[in-house]
C-alpha atoms as a PDB file:
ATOM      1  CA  UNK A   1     -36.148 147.173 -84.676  1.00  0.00           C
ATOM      2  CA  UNK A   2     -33.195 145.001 -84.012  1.00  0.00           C
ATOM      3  CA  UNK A   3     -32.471 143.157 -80.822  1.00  0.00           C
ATOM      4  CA  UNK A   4     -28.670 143.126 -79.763  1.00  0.00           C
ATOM      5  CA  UNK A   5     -27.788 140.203 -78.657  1.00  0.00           C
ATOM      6  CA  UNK A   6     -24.317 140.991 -77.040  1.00  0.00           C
ATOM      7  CA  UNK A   7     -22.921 142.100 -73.981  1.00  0.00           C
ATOM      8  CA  UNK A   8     -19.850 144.134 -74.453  1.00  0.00           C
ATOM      9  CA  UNK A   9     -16.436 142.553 -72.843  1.00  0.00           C
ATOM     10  CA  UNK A  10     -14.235 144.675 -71.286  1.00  0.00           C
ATOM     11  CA  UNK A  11     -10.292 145.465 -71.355  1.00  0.00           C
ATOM     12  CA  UNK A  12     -10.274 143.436 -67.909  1.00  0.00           C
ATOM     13  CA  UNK A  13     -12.234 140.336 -69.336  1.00  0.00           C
ATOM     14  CA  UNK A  14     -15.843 141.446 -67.537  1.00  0.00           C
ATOM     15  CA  UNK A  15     -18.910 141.557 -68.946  1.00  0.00           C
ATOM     16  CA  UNK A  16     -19.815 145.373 -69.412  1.00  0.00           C
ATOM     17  CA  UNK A  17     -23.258 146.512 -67.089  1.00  0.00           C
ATOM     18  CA  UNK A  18     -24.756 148.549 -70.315  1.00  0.00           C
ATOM     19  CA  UNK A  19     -27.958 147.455 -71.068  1.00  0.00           C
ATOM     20  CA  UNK A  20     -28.801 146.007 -74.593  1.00  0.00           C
ATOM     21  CA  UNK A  21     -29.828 149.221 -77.259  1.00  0.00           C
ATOM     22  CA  UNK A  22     -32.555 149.009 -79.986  1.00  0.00           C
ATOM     23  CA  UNK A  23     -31.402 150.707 -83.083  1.00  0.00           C
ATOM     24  CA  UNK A  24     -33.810 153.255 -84.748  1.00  0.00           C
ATOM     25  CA  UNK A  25     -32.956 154.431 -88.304  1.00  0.00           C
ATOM     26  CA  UNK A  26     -30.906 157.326 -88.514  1.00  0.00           C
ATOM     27  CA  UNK A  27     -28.049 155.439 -86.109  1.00  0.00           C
ATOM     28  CA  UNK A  28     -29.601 156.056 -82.545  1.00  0.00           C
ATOM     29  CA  UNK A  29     -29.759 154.388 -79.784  1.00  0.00           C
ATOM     30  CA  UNK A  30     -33.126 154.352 -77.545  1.00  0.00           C
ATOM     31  CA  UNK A  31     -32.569 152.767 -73.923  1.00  0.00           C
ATOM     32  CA  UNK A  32     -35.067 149.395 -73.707  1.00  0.00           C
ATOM     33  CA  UNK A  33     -37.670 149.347 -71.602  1.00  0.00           C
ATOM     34  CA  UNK A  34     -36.905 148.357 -68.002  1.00  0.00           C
ATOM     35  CA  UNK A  35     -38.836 145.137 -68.765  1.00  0.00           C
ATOM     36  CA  UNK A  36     -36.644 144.056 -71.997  1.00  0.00           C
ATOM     37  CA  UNK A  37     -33.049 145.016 -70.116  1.00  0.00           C
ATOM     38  CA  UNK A  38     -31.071 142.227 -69.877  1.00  0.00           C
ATOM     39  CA  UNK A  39     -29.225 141.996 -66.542  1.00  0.00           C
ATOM     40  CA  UNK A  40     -25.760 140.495 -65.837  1.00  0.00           C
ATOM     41  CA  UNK A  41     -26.161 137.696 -63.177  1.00  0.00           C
ATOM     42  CA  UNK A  42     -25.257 138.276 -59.826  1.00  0.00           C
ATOM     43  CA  UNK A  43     -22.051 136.116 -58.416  1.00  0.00           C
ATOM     44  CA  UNK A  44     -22.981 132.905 -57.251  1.00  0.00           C
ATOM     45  CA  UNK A  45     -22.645 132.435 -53.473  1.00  0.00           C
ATOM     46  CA  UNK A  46     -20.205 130.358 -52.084  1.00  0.00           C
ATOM     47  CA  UNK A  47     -22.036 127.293 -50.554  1.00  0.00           C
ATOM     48  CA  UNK A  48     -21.905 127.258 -47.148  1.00  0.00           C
ATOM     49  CA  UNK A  49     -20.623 123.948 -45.697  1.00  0.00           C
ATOM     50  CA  UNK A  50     -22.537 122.637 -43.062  1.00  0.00           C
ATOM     51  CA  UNK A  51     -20.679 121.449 -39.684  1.00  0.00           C
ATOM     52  CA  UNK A  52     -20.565 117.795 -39.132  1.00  0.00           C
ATOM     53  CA  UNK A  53     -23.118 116.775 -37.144  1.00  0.00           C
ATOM     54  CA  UNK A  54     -22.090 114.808 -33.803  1.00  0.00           C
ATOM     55  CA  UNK A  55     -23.751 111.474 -34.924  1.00  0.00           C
ATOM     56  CA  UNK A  56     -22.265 111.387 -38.544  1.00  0.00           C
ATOM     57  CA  UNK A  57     -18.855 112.421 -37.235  1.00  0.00           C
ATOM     58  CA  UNK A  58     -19.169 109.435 -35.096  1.00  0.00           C
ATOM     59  CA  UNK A  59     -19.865 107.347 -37.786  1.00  0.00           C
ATOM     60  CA  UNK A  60     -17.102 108.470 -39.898  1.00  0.00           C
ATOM     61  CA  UNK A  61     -14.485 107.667 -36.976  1.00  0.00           C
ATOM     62  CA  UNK A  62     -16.228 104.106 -37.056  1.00  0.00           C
ATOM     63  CA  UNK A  63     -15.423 103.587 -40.777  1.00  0.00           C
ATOM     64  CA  UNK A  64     -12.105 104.258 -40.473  1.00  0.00           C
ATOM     65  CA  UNK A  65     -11.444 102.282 -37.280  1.00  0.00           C
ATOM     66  CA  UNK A  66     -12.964  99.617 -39.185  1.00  0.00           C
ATOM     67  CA  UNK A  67     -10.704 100.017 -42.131  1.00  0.00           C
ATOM     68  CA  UNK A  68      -7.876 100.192 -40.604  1.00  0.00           C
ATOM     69  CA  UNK A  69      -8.685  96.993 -38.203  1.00  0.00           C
ATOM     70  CA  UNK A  70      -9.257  94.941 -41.587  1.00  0.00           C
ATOM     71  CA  UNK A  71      -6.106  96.774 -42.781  1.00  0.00           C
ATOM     72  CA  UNK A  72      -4.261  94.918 -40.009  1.00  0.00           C
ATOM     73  CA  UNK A  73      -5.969  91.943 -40.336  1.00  0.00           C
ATOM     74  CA  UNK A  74      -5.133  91.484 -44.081  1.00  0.00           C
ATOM     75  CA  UNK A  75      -1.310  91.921 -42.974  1.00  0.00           C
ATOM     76  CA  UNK A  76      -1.200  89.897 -40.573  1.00  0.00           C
ATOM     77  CA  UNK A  77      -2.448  87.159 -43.130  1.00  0.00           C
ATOM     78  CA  UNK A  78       0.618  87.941 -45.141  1.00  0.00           C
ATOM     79  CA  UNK A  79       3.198  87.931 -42.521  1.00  0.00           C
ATOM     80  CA  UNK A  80       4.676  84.509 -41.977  1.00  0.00           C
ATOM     81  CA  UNK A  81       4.041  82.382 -38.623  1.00  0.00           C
ATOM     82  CA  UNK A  82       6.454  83.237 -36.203  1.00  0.00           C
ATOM     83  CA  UNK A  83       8.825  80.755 -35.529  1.00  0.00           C
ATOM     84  CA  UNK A  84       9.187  79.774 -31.765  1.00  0.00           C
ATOM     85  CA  UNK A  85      13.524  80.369 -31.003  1.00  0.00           C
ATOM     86  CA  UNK A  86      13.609  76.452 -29.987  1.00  0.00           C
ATOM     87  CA  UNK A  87      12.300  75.206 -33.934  1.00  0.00           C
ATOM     88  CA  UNK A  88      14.680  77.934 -35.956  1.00  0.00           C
ATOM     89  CA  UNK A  89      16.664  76.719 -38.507  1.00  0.00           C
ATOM     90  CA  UNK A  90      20.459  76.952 -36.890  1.00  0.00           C
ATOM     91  CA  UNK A  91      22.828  74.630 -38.026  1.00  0.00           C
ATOM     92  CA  UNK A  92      22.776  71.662 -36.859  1.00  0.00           C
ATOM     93  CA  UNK A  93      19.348  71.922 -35.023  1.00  0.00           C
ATOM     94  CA  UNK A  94      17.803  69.588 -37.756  1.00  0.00           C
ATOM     95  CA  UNK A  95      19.149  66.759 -35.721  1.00  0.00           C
ATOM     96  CA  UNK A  96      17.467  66.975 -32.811  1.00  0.00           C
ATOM     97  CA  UNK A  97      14.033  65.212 -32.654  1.00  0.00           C
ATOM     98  CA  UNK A  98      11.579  66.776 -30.206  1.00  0.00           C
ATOM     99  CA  UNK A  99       9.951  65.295 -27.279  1.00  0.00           C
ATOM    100  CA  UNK A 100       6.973  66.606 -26.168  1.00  0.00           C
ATOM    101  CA  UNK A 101       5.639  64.381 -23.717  1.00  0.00           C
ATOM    102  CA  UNK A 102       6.883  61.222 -21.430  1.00  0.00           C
ATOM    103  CA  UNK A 103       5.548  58.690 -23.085  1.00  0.00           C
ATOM    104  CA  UNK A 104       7.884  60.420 -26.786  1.00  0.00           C
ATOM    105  CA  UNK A 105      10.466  60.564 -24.308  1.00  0.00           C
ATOM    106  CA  UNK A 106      10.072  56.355 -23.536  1.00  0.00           C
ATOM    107  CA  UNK A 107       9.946  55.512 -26.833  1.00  0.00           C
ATOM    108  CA  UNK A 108      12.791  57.509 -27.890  1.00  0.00           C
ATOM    109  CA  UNK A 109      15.086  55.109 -24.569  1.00  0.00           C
ATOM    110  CA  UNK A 110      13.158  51.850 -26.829  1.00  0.00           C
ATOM    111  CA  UNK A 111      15.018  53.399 -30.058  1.00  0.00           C
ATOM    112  CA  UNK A 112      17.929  54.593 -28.520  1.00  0.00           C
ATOM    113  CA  UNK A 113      18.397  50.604 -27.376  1.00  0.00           C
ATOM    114  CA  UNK A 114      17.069  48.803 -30.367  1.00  0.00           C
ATOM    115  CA  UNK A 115      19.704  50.887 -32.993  1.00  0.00           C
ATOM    116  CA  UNK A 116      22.891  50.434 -30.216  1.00  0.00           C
ATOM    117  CA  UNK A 117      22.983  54.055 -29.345  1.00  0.00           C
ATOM    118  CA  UNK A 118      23.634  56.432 -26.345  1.00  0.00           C
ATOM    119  CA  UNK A 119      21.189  59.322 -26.103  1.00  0.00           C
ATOM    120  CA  UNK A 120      21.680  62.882 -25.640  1.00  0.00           C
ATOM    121  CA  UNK A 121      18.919  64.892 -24.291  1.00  0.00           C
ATOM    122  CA  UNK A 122      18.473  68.565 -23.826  1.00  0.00           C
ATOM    123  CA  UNK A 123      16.099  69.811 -21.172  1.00  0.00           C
ATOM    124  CA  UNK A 124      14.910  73.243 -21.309  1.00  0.00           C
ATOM    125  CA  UNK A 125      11.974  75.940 -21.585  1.00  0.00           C
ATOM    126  CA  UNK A 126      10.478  78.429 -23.916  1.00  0.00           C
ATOM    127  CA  UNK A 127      10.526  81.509 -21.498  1.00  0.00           C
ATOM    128  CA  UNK A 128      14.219  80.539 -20.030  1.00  0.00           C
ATOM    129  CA  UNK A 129      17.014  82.932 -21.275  1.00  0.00           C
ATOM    130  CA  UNK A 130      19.549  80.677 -20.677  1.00  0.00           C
ATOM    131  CA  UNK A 131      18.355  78.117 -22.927  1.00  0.00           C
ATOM    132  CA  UNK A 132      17.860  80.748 -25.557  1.00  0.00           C
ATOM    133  CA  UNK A 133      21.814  81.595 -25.932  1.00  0.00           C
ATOM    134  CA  UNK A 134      23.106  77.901 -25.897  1.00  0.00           C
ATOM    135  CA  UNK A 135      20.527  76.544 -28.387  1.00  0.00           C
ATOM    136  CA  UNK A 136      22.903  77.858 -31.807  1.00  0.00           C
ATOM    137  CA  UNK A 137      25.801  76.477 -29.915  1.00  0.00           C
ATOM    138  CA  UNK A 138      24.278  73.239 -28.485  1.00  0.00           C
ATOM    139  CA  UNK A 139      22.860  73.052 -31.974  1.00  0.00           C
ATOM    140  CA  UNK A 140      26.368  72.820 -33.293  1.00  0.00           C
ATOM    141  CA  UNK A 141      27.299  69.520 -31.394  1.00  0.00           C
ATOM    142  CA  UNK A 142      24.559  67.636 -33.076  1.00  0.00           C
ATOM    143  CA  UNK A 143      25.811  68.808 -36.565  1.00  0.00           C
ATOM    144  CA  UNK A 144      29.219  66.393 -35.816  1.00  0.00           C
ATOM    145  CA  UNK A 145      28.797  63.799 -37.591  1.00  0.00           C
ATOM    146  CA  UNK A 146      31.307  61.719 -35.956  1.00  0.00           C
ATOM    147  CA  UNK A 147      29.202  62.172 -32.732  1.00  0.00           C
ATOM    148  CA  UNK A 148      26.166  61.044 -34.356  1.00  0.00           C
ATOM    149  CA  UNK A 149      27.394  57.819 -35.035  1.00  0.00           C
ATOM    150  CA  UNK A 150      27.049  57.174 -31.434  1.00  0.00           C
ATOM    151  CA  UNK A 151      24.218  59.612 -30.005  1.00  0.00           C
ATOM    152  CA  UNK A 152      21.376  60.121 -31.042  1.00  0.00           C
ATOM    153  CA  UNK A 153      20.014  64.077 -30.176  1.00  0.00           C
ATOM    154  CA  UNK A 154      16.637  65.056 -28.627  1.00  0.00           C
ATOM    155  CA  UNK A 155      15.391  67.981 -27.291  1.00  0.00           C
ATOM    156  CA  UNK A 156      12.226  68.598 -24.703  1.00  0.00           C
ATOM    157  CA  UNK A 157      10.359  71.652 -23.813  1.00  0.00           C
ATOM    158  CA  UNK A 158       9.361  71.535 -20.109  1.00  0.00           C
ATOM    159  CA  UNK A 159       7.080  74.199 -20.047  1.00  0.00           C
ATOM    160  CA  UNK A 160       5.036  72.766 -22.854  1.00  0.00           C
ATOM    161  CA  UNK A 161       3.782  69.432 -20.421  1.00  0.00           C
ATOM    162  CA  UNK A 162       4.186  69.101 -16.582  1.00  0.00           C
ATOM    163  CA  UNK A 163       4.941  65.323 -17.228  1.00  0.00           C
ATOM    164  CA  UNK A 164       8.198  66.183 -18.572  1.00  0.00           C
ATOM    165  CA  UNK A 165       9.074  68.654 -15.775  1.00  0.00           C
ATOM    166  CA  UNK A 166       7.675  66.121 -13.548  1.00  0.00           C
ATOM    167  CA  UNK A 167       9.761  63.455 -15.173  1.00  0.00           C
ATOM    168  CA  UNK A 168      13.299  65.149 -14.239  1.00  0.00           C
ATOM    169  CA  UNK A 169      12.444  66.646 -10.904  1.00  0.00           C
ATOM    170  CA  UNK A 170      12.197  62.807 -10.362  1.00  0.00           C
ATOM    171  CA  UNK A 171      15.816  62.733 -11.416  1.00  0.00           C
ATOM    172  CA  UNK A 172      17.399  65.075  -9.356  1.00  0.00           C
ATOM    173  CA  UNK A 173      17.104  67.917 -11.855  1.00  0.00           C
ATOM    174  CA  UNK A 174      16.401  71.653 -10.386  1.00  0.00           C
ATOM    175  CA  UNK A 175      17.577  73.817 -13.159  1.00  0.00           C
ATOM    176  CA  UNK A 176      17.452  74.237 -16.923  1.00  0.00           C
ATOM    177  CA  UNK A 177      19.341  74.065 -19.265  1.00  0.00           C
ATOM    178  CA  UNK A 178      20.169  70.803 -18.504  1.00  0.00           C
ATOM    179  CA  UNK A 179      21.838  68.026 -20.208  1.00  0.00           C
ATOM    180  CA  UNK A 180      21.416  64.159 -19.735  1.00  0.00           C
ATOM    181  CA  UNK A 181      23.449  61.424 -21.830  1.00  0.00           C
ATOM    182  CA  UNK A 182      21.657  57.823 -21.817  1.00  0.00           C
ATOM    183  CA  UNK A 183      23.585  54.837 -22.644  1.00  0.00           C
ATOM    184  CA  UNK A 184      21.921  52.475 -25.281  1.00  0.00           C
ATOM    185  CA  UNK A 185      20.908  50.182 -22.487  1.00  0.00           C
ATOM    186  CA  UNK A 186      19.293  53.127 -20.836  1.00  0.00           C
ATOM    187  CA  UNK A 187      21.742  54.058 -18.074  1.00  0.00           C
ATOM    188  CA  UNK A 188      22.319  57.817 -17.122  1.00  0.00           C
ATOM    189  CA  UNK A 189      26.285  58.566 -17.477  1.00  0.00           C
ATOM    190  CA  UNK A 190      26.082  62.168 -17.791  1.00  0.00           C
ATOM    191  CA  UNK A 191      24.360  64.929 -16.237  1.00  0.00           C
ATOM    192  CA  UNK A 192      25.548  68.293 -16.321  1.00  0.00           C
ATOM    193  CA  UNK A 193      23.991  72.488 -16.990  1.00  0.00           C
ATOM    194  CA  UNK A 194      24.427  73.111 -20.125  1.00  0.00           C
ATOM    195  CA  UNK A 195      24.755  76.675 -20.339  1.00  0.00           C
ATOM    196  CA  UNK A 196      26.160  78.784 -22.884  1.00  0.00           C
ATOM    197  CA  UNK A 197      29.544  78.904 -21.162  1.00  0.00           C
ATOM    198  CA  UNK A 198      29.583  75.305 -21.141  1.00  0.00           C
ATOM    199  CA  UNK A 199      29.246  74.249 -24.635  1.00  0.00           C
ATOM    200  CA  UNK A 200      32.857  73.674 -25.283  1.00  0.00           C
ATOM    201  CA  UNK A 201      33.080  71.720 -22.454  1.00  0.00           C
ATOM    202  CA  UNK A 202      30.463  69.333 -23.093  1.00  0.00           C
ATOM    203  CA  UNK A 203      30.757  69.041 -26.699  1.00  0.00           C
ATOM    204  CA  UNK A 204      34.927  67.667 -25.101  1.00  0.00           C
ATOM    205  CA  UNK A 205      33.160  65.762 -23.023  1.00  0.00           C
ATOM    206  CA  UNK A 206      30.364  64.433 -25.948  1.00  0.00           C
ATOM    207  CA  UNK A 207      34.442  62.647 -27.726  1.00  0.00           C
ATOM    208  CA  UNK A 208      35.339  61.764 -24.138  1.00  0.00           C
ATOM    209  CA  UNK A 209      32.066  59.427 -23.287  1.00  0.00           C
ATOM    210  CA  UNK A 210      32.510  58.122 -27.035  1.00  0.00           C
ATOM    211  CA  UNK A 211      35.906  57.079 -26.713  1.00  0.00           C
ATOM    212  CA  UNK A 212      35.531  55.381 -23.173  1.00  0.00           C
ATOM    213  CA  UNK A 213      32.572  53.094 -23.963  1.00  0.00           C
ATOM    214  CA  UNK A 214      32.931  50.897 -21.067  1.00  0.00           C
ATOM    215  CA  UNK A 215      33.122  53.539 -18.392  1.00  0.00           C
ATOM    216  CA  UNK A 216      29.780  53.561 -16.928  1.00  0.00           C
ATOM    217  CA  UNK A 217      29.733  57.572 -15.490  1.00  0.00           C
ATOM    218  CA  UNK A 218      31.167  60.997 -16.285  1.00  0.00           C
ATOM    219  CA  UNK A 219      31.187  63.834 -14.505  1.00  0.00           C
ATOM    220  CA  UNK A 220      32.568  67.549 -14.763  1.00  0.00           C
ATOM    221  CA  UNK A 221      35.602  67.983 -12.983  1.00  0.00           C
ATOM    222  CA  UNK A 222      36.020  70.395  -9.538  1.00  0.00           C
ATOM    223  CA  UNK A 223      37.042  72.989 -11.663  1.00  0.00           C
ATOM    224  CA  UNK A 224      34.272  72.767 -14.531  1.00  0.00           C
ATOM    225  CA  UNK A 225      36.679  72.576 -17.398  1.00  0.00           C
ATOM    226  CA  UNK A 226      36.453  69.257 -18.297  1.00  0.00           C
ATOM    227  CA  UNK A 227      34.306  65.821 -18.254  1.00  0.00           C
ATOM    228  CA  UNK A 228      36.188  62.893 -16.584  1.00  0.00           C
ATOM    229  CA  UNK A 229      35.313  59.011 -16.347  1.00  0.00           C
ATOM    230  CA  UNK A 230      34.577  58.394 -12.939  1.00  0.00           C
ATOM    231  CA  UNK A 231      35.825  55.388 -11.466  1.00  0.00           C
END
Protein backbone atom coordinates (compact mmCIF):
# COMPACT_ATOMS: atom_id res chain seq x y z
CA UNK A 1 0.00 0.00 0.00
CA UNK A 2 1.29 3.33 -1.06
CA UNK A 3 0.91 6.56 0.81
CA UNK A 4 0.20 9.71 -1.46
CA UNK A 5 1.91 12.28 -0.45
CA UNK A 6 0.22 15.18 -2.46
CA UNK A 7 -2.50 17.43 -2.25
CA UNK A 8 -3.97 18.24 -5.56
CA UNK A 9 -3.72 22.17 -6.67
CA UNK A 10 -6.42 23.59 -8.25
CA UNK A 11 -7.13 25.78 -11.55
CA UNK A 12 -7.49 28.78 -8.93
CA UNK A 13 -4.09 28.05 -7.10
CA UNK A 14 -5.94 26.25 -3.81
CA UNK A 15 -5.11 23.34 -2.31
CA UNK A 16 -7.91 20.73 -3.28
CA UNK A 17 -10.09 19.34 0.16
CA UNK A 18 -9.82 15.49 -1.22
CA UNK A 19 -8.40 13.43 1.18
CA UNK A 20 -5.15 11.42 0.41
CA UNK A 21 -6.17 7.68 -1.45
CA UNK A 22 -4.33 4.34 -0.81
CA UNK A 23 -3.93 2.47 -4.00
CA UNK A 24 -4.96 -1.27 -4.03
CA UNK A 25 -3.87 -3.38 -7.05
CA UNK A 26 -6.15 -3.47 -9.77
CA UNK A 27 -6.11 0.71 -9.91
CA UNK A 28 -8.64 1.55 -7.02
CA UNK A 29 -8.89 3.86 -4.78
CA UNK A 30 -10.07 3.00 -1.00
CA UNK A 31 -10.92 6.27 1.14
CA UNK A 32 -8.23 6.29 4.37
CA UNK A 33 -9.35 5.86 7.50
CA UNK A 34 -10.67 8.97 9.26
CA UNK A 35 -7.55 8.71 11.47
CA UNK A 36 -4.85 8.70 8.45
CA UNK A 37 -6.83 11.76 6.42
CA UNK A 38 -4.76 14.47 6.09
CA UNK A 39 -6.58 17.80 6.61
CA UNK A 40 -5.87 21.18 4.93
CA UNK A 41 -5.14 23.79 7.72
CA UNK A 42 -7.59 26.13 8.66
CA UNK A 43 -6.75 30.07 7.81
CA UNK A 44 -4.80 31.62 10.32
CA UNK A 45 -6.63 34.32 12.31
CA UNK A 46 -5.82 37.70 11.99
CA UNK A 47 -4.17 38.81 15.33
CA UNK A 48 -6.14 40.96 17.10
CA UNK A 49 -4.33 44.18 18.15
CA UNK A 50 -4.75 45.10 21.51
CA UNK A 51 -5.81 48.89 22.39
CA UNK A 52 -3.17 50.96 23.95
CA UNK A 53 -3.43 50.94 27.33
CA UNK A 54 -3.81 54.51 29.10
CA UNK A 55 -0.40 54.26 30.96
CA UNK A 56 1.74 53.11 27.90
CA UNK A 57 0.04 55.67 25.67
CA UNK A 58 1.22 58.10 28.17
CA UNK A 59 4.51 56.98 27.98
CA UNK A 60 4.75 57.02 24.34
CA UNK A 61 3.62 60.86 24.26
CA UNK A 62 6.61 61.28 26.83
CA UNK A 63 9.18 59.81 24.38
CA UNK A 64 8.36 61.87 21.80
CA UNK A 65 8.08 65.12 23.78
CA UNK A 66 11.40 64.19 24.86
CA UNK A 67 12.73 63.73 21.40
CA UNK A 68 11.61 66.43 20.04
CA UNK A 69 12.83 68.79 23.13
CA UNK A 70 16.49 67.32 22.47
CA UNK A 71 15.60 67.84 18.77
CA UNK A 72 15.44 71.56 19.58
CA UNK A 73 18.10 71.59 21.77
CA UNK A 74 20.63 70.10 19.26
CA UNK A 75 19.52 73.08 16.83
CA UNK A 76 19.76 75.52 18.80
CA UNK A 77 23.51 74.41 19.35
CA UNK A 78 23.96 74.86 15.65
CA UNK A 79 22.36 78.14 15.15
CA UNK A 80 24.78 80.99 15.59
CA UNK A 81 24.57 83.55 18.68
CA UNK A 82 22.39 86.21 17.87
CA UNK A 83 23.95 89.30 17.37
CA UNK A 84 22.54 92.24 19.51
CA UNK A 85 21.48 95.28 16.45
CA UNK A 86 24.07 97.73 18.37
CA UNK A 87 27.42 95.07 17.66
CA UNK A 88 26.32 94.18 13.76
CA UNK A 89 28.73 94.50 11.32
CA UNK A 90 27.49 97.86 9.26
CA UNK A 91 29.97 99.80 7.70
CA UNK A 92 31.70 101.81 9.47
CA UNK A 93 30.52 100.54 12.96
CA UNK A 94 34.05 98.95 13.48
CA UNK A 95 35.12 102.34 14.62
CA UNK A 96 33.30 102.88 17.40
CA UNK A 97 34.74 101.52 20.71
CA UNK A 98 32.11 100.67 23.33
CA UNK A 99 31.65 102.02 26.69
CA UNK A 100 30.03 100.14 29.06
CA UNK A 101 30.44 101.74 32.22
CA UNK A 102 31.63 105.37 33.70
CA UNK A 103 34.69 104.65 34.72
CA UNK A 104 35.38 103.18 30.31
CA UNK A 105 33.74 106.30 29.67
CA UNK A 106 36.72 108.42 31.93
CA UNK A 107 39.33 106.74 30.53
CA UNK A 108 38.25 107.07 27.08
CA UNK A 109 38.19 111.66 28.04
CA UNK A 110 42.21 110.52 29.45
CA UNK A 111 42.78 109.10 25.72
CA UNK A 112 40.83 111.40 23.93
CA UNK A 113 43.39 114.20 25.67
CA UNK A 114 46.63 112.35 25.69
CA UNK A 115 46.40 111.56 21.51
CA UNK A 116 45.05 115.53 20.79
CA UNK A 117 41.60 114.47 19.87
CA UNK A 118 37.91 115.62 20.15
CA UNK A 119 35.49 112.84 21.07
CA UNK A 120 32.31 111.82 19.65
CA UNK A 121 29.98 109.90 21.73
CA UNK A 122 26.74 108.22 20.97
CA UNK A 123 24.25 107.68 23.75
CA UNK A 124 21.57 105.26 23.32
CA UNK A 125 19.63 101.93 24.39
CA UNK A 126 19.01 98.42 23.33
CA UNK A 127 15.10 98.50 23.49
CA UNK A 128 14.93 102.25 21.86
CA UNK A 129 13.63 102.25 18.20
CA UNK A 130 15.04 105.31 17.45
CA UNK A 131 18.46 104.33 18.05
CA UNK A 132 17.87 101.23 16.02
CA UNK A 133 17.29 103.22 12.53
CA UNK A 134 20.23 105.77 12.93
CA UNK A 135 22.86 103.20 14.01
CA UNK A 136 23.72 102.11 9.87
CA UNK A 137 23.65 105.78 9.23
CA UNK A 138 25.49 107.11 12.34
CA UNK A 139 27.72 104.17 11.57
CA UNK A 140 28.58 105.79 8.29
CA UNK A 141 30.12 109.04 9.84
CA UNK A 142 32.71 107.09 11.67
CA UNK A 143 33.76 105.28 8.39
CA UNK A 144 35.18 109.07 7.12
CA UNK A 145 38.34 108.91 7.42
CA UNK A 146 39.00 112.49 7.18
CA UNK A 147 36.81 112.83 10.37
CA UNK A 148 38.76 110.37 12.18
CA UNK A 149 41.74 112.24 12.06
CA UNK A 150 40.17 114.47 14.53
CA UNK A 151 37.44 112.36 16.55
CA UNK A 152 37.72 109.63 17.93
CA UNK A 153 34.04 107.46 17.98
CA UNK A 154 32.44 105.72 21.01
CA UNK A 155 29.32 104.37 21.61
CA UNK A 156 27.40 103.57 25.18
CA UNK A 157 24.46 101.48 25.96
CA UNK A 158 22.42 103.10 28.78
CA UNK A 159 20.29 100.43 29.55
CA UNK A 160 23.15 98.05 30.08
CA UNK A 161 24.47 100.20 33.57
CA UNK A 162 22.49 102.92 35.49
CA UNK A 163 25.91 104.75 35.95
CA UNK A 164 25.90 105.70 32.45
CA UNK A 165 22.24 106.83 32.42
CA UNK A 166 23.04 108.40 35.62
CA UNK A 167 26.09 110.01 34.13
CA UNK A 168 24.07 112.12 31.36
CA UNK A 169 20.93 112.88 33.28
CA UNK A 170 23.74 114.79 35.17
CA UNK A 171 24.31 116.57 31.90
CA UNK A 172 21.16 117.78 30.97
CA UNK A 173 20.32 114.80 28.79
CA UNK A 174 16.45 113.52 28.75
CA UNK A 175 16.28 111.64 25.56
CA UNK A 176 18.13 109.11 23.44
CA UNK A 177 19.59 109.02 20.80
CA UNK A 178 21.77 111.51 21.79
CA UNK A 179 24.97 112.85 20.62
CA UNK A 180 27.84 114.61 22.61
CA UNK A 181 31.23 115.94 20.93
CA UNK A 182 34.19 116.40 23.61
CA UNK A 183 37.04 118.53 22.80
CA UNK A 184 40.55 116.93 23.48
CA UNK A 185 40.81 118.98 26.61
CA UNK A 186 37.50 117.57 27.65
CA UNK A 187 35.06 120.42 26.97
CA UNK A 188 31.44 119.66 25.68
CA UNK A 189 30.92 121.71 22.23
CA UNK A 190 28.19 119.75 20.89
CA UNK A 191 25.09 118.30 22.02
CA UNK A 192 22.38 117.50 19.85
CA UNK A 193 19.41 114.17 19.12
CA UNK A 194 20.72 112.29 16.85
CA UNK A 195 17.94 110.75 15.18
CA UNK A 196 17.67 109.19 11.96
CA UNK A 197 16.47 112.39 10.31
CA UNK A 198 19.38 114.07 11.61
CA UNK A 199 22.28 112.23 10.34
CA UNK A 200 23.02 114.48 7.48
CA UNK A 201 22.95 117.21 9.57
CA UNK A 202 25.34 116.19 12.07
CA UNK A 203 27.67 114.35 9.98
CA UNK A 204 27.73 118.68 8.22
CA UNK A 205 28.12 119.63 11.38
CA UNK A 206 30.98 116.64 12.37
CA UNK A 207 33.35 119.07 8.99
CA UNK A 208 31.95 122.22 10.60
CA UNK A 209 33.45 121.64 14.38
CA UNK A 210 36.68 120.27 12.48
CA UNK A 211 37.24 123.17 10.48
CA UNK A 212 36.56 125.83 13.32
CA UNK A 213 38.97 124.44 15.95
CA UNK A 214 39.05 127.42 18.07
CA UNK A 215 35.34 127.95 18.42
CA UNK A 216 34.57 126.62 21.73
CA UNK A 217 30.47 125.63 21.08
CA UNK A 218 28.11 124.54 18.31
CA UNK A 219 24.77 124.33 18.23
CA UNK A 220 21.87 123.39 15.69
CA UNK A 221 20.39 126.26 14.22
CA UNK A 222 16.41 127.50 14.91
CA UNK A 223 15.51 125.72 12.03
CA UNK A 224 17.45 122.28 12.63
CA UNK A 225 19.20 122.23 9.32
CA UNK A 226 22.43 123.05 10.21
CA UNK A 227 25.26 123.22 13.11
CA UNK A 228 26.60 126.80 13.68
CA UNK A 229 29.64 128.13 15.89
CA UNK A 230 28.18 129.97 18.53
CA UNK A 231 29.72 133.04 19.50
Amino acid sequence: MLLNRFCDITASGTVGRQPLAVTRAGGLKTPLPKRLQLRSAAPEATPVVEAPSQQSDAGFRQQLENQMERQRAQEAQEQPARVPWWNKPVKGAEHFKEITNVQELQDAFSQSQASGKSMAIDFFAGNCPSCKAAYPKLSSIAKDPKLRETFNFYKANVQEDQTLLWWIKRNGVTTIPYFLVYSAEGAQVLGTTASFKRMPVIKEGMYTIQANPQAKKFAMNPEKTKIEAVH
